[in-house]
PDB file of N, CA and C in Angstrom:
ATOM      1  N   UNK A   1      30.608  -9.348  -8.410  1.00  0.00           N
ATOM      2  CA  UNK A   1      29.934  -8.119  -8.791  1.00  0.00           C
ATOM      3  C   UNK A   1      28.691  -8.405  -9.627  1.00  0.00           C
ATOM      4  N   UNK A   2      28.807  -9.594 -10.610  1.00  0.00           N
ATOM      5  CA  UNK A   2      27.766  -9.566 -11.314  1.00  0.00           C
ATOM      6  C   UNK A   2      26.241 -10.112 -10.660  1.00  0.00           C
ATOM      7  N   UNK A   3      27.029 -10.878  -9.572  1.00  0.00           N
ATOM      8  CA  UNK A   3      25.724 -11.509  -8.649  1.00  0.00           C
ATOM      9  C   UNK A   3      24.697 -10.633  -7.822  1.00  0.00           C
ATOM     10  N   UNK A   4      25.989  -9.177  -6.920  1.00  0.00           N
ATOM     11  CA  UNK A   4      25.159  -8.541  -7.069  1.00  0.00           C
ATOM     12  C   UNK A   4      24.156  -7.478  -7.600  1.00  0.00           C
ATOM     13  N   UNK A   5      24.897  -7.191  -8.952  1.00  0.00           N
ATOM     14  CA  UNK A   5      23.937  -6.517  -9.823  1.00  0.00           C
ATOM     15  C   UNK A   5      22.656  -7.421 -10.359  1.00  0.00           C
ATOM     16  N   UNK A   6      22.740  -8.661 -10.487  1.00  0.00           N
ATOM     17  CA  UNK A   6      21.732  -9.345 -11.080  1.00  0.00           C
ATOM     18  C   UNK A   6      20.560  -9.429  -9.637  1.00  0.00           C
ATOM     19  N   UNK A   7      20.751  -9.695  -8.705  1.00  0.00           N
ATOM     20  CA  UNK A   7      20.229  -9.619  -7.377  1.00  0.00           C
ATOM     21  C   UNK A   7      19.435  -8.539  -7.038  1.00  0.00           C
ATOM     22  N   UNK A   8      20.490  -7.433  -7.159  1.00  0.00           N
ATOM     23  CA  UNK A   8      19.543  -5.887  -7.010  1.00  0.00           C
ATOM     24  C   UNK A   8      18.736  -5.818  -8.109  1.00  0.00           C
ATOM     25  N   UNK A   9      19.029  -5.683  -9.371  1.00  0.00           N
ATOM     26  CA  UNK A   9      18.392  -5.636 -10.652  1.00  0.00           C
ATOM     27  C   UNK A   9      16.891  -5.804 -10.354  1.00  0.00           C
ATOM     28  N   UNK A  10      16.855  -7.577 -10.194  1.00  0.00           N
ATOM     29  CA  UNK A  10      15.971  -8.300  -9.949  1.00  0.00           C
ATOM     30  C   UNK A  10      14.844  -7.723  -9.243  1.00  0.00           C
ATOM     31  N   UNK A  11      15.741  -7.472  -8.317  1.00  0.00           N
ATOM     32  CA  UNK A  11      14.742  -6.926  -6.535  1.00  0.00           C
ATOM     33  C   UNK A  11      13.746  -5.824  -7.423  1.00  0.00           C
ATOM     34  N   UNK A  12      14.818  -4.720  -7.627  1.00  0.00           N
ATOM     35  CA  UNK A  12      14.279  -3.729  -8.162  1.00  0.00           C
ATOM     36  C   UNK A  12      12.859  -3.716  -9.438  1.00  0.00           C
ATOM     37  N   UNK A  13      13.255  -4.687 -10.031  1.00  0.00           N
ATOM     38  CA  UNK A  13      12.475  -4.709 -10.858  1.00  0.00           C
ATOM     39  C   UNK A  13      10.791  -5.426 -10.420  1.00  0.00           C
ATOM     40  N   UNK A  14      10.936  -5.939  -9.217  1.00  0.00           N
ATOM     41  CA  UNK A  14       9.567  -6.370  -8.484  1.00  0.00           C
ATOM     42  C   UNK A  14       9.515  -7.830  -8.856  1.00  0.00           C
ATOM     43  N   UNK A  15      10.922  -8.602  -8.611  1.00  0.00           N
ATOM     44  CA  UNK A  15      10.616 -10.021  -9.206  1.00  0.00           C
ATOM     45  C   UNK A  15      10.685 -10.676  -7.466  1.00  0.00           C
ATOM     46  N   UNK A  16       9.607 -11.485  -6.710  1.00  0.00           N
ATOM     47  CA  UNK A  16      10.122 -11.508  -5.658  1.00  0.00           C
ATOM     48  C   UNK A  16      11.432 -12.367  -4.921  1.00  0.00           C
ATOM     49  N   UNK A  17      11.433 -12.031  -3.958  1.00  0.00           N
ATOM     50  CA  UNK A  17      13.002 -12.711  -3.321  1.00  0.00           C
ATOM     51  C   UNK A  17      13.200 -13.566  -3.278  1.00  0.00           C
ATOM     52  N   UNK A  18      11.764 -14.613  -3.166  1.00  0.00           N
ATOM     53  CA  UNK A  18      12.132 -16.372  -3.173  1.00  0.00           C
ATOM     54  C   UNK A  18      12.317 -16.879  -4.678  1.00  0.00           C
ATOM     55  N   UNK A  19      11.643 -15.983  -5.535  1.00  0.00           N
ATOM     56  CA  UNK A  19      11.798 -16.346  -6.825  1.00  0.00           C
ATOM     57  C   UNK A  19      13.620 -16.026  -7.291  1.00  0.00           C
ATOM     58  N   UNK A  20      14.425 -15.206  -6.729  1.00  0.00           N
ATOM     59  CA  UNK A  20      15.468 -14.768  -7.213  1.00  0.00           C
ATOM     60  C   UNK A  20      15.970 -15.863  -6.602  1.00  0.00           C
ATOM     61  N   UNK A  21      15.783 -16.298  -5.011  1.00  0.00           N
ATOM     62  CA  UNK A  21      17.012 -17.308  -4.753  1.00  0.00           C
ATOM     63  C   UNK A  21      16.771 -18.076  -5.938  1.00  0.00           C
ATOM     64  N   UNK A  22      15.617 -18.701  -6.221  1.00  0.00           N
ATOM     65  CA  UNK A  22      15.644 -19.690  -6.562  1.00  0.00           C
ATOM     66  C   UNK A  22      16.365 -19.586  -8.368  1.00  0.00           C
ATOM     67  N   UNK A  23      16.298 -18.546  -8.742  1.00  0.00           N
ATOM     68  CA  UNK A  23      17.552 -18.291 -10.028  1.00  0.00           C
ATOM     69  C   UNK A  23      19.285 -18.556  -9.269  1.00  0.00           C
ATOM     70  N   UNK A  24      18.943 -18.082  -8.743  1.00  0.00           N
ATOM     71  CA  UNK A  24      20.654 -17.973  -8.085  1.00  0.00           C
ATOM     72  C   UNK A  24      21.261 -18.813  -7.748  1.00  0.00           C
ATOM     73  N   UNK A  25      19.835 -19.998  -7.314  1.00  0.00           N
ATOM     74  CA  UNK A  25      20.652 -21.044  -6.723  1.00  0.00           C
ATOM     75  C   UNK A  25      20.791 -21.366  -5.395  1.00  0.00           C
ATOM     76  N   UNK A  26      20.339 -20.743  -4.564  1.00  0.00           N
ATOM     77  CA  UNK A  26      20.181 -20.353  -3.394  1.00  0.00           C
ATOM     78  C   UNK A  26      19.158 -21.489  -2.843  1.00  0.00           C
ATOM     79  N   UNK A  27      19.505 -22.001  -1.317  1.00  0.00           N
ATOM     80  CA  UNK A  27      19.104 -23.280  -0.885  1.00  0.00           C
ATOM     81  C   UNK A  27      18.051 -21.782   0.313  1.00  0.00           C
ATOM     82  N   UNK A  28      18.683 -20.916   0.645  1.00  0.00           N
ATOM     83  CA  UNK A  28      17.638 -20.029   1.514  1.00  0.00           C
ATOM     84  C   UNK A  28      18.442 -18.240   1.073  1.00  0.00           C
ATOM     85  N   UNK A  29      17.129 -17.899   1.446  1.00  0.00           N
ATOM     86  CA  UNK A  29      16.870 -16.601   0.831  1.00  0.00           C
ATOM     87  C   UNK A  29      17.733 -15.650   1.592  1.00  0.00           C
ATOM     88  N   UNK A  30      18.130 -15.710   2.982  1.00  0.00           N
ATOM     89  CA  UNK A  30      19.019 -15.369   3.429  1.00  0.00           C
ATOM     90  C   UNK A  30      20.223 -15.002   2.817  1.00  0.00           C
ATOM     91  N   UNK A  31      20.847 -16.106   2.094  1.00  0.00           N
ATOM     92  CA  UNK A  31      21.774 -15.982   0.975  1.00  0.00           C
ATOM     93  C   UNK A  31      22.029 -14.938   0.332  1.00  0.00           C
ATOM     94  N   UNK A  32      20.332 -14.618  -0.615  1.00  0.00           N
ATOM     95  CA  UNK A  32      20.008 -13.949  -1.580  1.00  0.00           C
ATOM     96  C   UNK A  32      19.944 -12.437  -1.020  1.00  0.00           C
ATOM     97  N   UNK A  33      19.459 -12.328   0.263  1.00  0.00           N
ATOM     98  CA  UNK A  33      19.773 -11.172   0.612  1.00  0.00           C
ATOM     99  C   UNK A  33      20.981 -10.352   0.838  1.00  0.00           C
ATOM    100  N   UNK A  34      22.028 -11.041   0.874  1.00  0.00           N
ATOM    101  CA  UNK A  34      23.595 -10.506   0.698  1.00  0.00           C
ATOM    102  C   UNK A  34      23.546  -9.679  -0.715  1.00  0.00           C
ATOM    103  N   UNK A  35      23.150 -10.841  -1.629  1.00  0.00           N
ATOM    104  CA  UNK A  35      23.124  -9.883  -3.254  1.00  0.00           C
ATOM    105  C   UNK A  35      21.919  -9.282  -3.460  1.00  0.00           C
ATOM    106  N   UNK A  36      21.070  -9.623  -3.183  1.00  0.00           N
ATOM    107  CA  UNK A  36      20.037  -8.274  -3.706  1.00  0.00           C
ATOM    108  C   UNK A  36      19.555  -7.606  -2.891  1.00  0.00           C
ATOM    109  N   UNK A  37      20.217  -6.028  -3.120  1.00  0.00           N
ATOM    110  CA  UNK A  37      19.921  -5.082  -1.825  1.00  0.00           C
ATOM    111  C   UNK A  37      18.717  -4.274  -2.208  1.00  0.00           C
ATOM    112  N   UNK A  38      18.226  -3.696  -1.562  1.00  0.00           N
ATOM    113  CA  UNK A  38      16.826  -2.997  -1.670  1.00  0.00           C
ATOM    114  C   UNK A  38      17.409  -1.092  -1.700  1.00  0.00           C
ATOM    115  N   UNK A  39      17.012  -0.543  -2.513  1.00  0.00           N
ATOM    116  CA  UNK A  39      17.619   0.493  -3.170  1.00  0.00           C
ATOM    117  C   UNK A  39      16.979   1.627  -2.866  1.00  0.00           C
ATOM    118  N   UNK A  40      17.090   2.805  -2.698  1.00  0.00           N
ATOM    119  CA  UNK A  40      16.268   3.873  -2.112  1.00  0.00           C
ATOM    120  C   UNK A  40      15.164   3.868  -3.111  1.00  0.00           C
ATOM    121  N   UNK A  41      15.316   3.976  -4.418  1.00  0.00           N
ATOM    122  CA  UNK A  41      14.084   3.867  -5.642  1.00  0.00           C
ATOM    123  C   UNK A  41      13.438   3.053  -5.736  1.00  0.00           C
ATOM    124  N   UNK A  42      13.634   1.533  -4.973  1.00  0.00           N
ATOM    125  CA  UNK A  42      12.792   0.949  -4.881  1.00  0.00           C
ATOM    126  C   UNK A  42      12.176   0.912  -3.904  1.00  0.00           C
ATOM    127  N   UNK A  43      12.576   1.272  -2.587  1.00  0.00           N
ATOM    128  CA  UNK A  43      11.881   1.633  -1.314  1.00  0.00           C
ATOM    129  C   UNK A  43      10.380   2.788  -2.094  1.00  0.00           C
ATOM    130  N   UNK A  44      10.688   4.123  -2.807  1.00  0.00           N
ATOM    131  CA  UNK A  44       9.708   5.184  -3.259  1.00  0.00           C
ATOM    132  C   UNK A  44       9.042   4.542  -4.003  1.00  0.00           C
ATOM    133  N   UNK A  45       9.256   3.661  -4.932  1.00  0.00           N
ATOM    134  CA  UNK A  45       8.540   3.189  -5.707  1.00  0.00           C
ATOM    135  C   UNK A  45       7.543   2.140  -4.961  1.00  0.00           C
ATOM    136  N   UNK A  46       7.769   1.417  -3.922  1.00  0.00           N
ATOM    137  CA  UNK A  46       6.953   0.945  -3.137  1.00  0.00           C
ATOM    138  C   UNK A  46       5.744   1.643  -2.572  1.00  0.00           C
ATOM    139  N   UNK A  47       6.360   2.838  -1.434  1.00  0.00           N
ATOM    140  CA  UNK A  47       5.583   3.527  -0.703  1.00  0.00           C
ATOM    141  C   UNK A  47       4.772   4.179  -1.925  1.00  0.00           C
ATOM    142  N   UNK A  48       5.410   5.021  -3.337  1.00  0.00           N
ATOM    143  CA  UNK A  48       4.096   5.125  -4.058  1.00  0.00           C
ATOM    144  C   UNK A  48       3.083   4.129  -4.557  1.00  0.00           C
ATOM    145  N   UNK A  49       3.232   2.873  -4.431  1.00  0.00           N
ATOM    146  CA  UNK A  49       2.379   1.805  -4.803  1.00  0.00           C
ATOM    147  C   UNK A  49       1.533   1.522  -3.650  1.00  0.00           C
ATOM    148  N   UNK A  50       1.920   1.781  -2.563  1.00  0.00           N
ATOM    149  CA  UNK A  50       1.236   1.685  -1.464  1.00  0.00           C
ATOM    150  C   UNK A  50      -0.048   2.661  -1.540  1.00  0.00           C
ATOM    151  N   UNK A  51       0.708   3.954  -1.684  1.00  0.00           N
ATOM    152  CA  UNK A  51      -0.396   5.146  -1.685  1.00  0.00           C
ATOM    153  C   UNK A  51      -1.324   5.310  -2.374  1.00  0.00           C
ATOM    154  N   UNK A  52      -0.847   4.557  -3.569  1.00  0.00           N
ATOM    155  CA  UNK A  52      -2.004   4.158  -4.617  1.00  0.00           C
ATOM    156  C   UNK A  52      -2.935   3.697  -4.701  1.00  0.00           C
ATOM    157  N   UNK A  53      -2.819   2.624  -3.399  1.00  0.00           N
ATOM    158  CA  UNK A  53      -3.450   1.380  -3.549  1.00  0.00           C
ATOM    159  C   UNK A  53      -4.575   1.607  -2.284  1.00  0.00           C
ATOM    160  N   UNK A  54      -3.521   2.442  -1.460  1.00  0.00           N
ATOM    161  CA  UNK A  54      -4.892   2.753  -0.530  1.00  0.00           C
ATOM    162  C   UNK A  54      -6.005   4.264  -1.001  1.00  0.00           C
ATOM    163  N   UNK A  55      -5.672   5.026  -1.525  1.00  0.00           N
ATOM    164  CA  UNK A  55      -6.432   5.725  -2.511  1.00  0.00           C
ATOM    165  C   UNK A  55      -7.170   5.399  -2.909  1.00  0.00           C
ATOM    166  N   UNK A  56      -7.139   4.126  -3.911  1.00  0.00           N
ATOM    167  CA  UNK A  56      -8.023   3.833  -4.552  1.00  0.00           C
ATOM    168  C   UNK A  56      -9.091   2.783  -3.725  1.00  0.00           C
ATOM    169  N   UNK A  57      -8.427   2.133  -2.687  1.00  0.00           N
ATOM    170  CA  UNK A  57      -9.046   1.189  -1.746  1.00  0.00           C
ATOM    171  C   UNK A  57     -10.639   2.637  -1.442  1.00  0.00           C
ATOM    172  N   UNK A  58      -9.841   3.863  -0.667  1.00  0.00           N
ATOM    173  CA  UNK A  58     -10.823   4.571  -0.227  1.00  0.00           C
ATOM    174  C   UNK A  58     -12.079   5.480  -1.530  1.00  0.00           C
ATOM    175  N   UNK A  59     -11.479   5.299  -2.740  1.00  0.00           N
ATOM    176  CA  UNK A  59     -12.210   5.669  -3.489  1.00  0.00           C
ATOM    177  C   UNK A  59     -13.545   4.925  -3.773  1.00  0.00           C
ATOM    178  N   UNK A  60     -13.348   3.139  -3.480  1.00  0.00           N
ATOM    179  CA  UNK A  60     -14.029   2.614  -3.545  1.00  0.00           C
ATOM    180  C   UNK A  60     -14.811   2.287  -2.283  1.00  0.00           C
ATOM    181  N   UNK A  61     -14.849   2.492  -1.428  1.00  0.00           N
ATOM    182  CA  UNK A  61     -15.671   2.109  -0.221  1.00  0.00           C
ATOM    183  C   UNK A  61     -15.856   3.341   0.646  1.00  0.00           C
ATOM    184  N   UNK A  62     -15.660   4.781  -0.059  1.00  0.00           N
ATOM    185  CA  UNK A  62     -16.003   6.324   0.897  1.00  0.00           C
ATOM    186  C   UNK A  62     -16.727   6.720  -0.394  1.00  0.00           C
ATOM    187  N   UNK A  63     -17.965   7.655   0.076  1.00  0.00           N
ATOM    188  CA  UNK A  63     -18.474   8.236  -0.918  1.00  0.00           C
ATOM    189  C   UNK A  63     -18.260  10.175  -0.507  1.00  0.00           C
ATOM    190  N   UNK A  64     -17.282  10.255   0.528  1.00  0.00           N
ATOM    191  CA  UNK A  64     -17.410  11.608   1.210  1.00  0.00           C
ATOM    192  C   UNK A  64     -16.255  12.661   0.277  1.00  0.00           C
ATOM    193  N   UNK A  65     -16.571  13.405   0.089  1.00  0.00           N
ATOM    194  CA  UNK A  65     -15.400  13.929  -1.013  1.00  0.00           C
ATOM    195  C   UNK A  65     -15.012  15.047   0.203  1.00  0.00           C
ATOM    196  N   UNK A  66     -13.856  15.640  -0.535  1.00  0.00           N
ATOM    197  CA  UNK A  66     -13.153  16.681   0.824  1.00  0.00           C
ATOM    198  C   UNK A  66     -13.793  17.975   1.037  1.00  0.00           C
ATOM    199  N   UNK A  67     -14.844  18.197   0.107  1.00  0.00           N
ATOM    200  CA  UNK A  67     -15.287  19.770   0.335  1.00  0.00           C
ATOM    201  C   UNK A  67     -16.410  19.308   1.026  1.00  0.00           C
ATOM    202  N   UNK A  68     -16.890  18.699   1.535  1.00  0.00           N
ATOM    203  CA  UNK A  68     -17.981  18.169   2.349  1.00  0.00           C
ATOM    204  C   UNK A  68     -17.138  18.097   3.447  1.00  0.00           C
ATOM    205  N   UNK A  69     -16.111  17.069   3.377  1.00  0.00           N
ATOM    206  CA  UNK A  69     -15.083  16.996   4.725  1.00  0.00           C
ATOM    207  C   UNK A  69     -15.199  18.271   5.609  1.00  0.00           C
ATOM    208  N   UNK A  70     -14.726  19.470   5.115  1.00  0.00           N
ATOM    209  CA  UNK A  70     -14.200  20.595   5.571  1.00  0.00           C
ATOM    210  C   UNK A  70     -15.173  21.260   5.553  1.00  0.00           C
ATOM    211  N   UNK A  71     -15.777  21.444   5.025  1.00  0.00           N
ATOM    212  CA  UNK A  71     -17.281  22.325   5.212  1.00  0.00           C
ATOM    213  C   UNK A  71     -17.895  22.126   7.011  1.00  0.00           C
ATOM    214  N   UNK A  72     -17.938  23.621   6.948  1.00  0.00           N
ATOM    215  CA  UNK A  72     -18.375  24.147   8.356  1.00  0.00           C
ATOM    216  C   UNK A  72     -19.461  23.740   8.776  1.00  0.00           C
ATOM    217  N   UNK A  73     -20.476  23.924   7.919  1.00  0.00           N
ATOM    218  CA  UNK A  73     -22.184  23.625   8.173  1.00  0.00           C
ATOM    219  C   UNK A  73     -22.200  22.610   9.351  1.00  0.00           C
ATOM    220  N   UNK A  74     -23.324  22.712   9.965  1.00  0.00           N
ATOM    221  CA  UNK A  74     -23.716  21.871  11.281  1.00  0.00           C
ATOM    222  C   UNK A  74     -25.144  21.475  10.531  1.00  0.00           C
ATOM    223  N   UNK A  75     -25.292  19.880  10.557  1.00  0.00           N
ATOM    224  CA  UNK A  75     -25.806  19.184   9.918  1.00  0.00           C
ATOM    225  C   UNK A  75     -27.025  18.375  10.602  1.00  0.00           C
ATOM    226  N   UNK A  76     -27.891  18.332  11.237  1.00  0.00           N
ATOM    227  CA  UNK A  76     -28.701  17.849  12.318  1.00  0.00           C
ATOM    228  C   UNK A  76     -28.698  16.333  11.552  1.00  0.00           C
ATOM    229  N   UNK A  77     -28.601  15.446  13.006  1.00  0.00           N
ATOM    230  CA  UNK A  77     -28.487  13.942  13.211  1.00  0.00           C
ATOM    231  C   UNK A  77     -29.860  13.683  13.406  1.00  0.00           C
ATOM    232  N   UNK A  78     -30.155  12.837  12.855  1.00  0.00           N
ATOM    233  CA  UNK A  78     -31.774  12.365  13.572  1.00  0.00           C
ATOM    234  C   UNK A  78     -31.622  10.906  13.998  1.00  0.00           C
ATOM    235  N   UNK A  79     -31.755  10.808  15.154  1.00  0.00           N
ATOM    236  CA  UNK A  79     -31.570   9.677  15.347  1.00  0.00           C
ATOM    237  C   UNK A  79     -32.738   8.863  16.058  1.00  0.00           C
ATOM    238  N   UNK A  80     -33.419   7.640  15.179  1.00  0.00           N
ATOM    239  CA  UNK A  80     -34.113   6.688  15.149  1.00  0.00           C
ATOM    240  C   UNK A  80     -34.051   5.524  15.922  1.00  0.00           C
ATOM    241  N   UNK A  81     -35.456   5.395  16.512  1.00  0.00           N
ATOM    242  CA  UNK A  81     -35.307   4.231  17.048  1.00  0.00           C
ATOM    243  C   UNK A  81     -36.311   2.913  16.792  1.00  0.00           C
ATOM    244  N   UNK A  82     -36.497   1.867  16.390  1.00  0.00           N
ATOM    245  CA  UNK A  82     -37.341   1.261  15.722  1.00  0.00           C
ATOM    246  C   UNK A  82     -37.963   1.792  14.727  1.00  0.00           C
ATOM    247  N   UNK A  83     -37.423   2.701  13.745  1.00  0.00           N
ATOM    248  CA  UNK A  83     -38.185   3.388  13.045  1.00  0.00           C
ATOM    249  C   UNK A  83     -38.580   4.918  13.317  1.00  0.00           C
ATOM    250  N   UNK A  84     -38.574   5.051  14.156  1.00  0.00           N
ATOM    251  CA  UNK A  84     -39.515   5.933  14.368  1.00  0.00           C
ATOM    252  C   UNK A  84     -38.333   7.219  14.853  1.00  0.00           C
ATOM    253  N   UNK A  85     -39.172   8.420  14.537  1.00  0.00           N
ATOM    254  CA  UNK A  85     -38.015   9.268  15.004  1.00  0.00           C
ATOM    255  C   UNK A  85     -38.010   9.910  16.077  1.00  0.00           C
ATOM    256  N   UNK A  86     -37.183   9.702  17.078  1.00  0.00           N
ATOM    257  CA  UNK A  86     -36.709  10.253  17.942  1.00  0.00           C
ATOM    258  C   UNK A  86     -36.194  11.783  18.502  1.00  0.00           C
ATOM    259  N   UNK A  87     -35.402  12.165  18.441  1.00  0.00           N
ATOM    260  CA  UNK A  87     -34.465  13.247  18.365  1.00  0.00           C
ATOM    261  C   UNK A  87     -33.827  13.607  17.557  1.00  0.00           C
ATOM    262  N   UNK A  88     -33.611  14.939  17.536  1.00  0.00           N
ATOM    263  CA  UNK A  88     -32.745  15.465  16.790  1.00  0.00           C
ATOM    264  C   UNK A  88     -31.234  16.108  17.179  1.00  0.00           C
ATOM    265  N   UNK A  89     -30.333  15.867  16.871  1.00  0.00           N
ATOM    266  CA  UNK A  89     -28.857  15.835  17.671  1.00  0.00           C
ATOM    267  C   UNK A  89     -28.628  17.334  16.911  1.00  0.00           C
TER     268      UNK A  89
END
């Protein structure tokens, strides 16, 4: 019992899996996966780290905010060719 509370614990707490075998003792991680199970709170706590991470990924490389997104307006394209202007879309 205590192996696998120390196992899950672990998991949970974001220590990774090769690092736990290697507390445990564990020659392969396989092992380690018997005792440290992956927990619904740590599954959410993931996917919110995920969401986070791509958020902020798009905060940094989009400059389009959402009321621009959704905004109706029809916006004329001009589209250039060597410079010079062409058409208007």
């Amino acid at each position: 019992m205590a192996r696998h509370t120390f196992g899950t614990m672990t998991l949970s707490a974001g220590i990774p899996i090769e690092s736990i075998a290697k507390m445990m003792g564990h020659a392969s991680i396989s092992s380690t996966q018997v005792y440290a199970q992956v927990t619904d709170s740590k599954i959410s706590e993931d996917m919110d780290r995920l969401i986070d991470k791509y958020k902020a990924k798009d905060k940094n490389t989009t400059n389009v905010n959402m009321e621009a997104a959704t905004d109706t307006k029809t916006i004329p394209l001009v589209v250039k060719s060597n410079g010079r202007k062409e058409e208007t879309v």
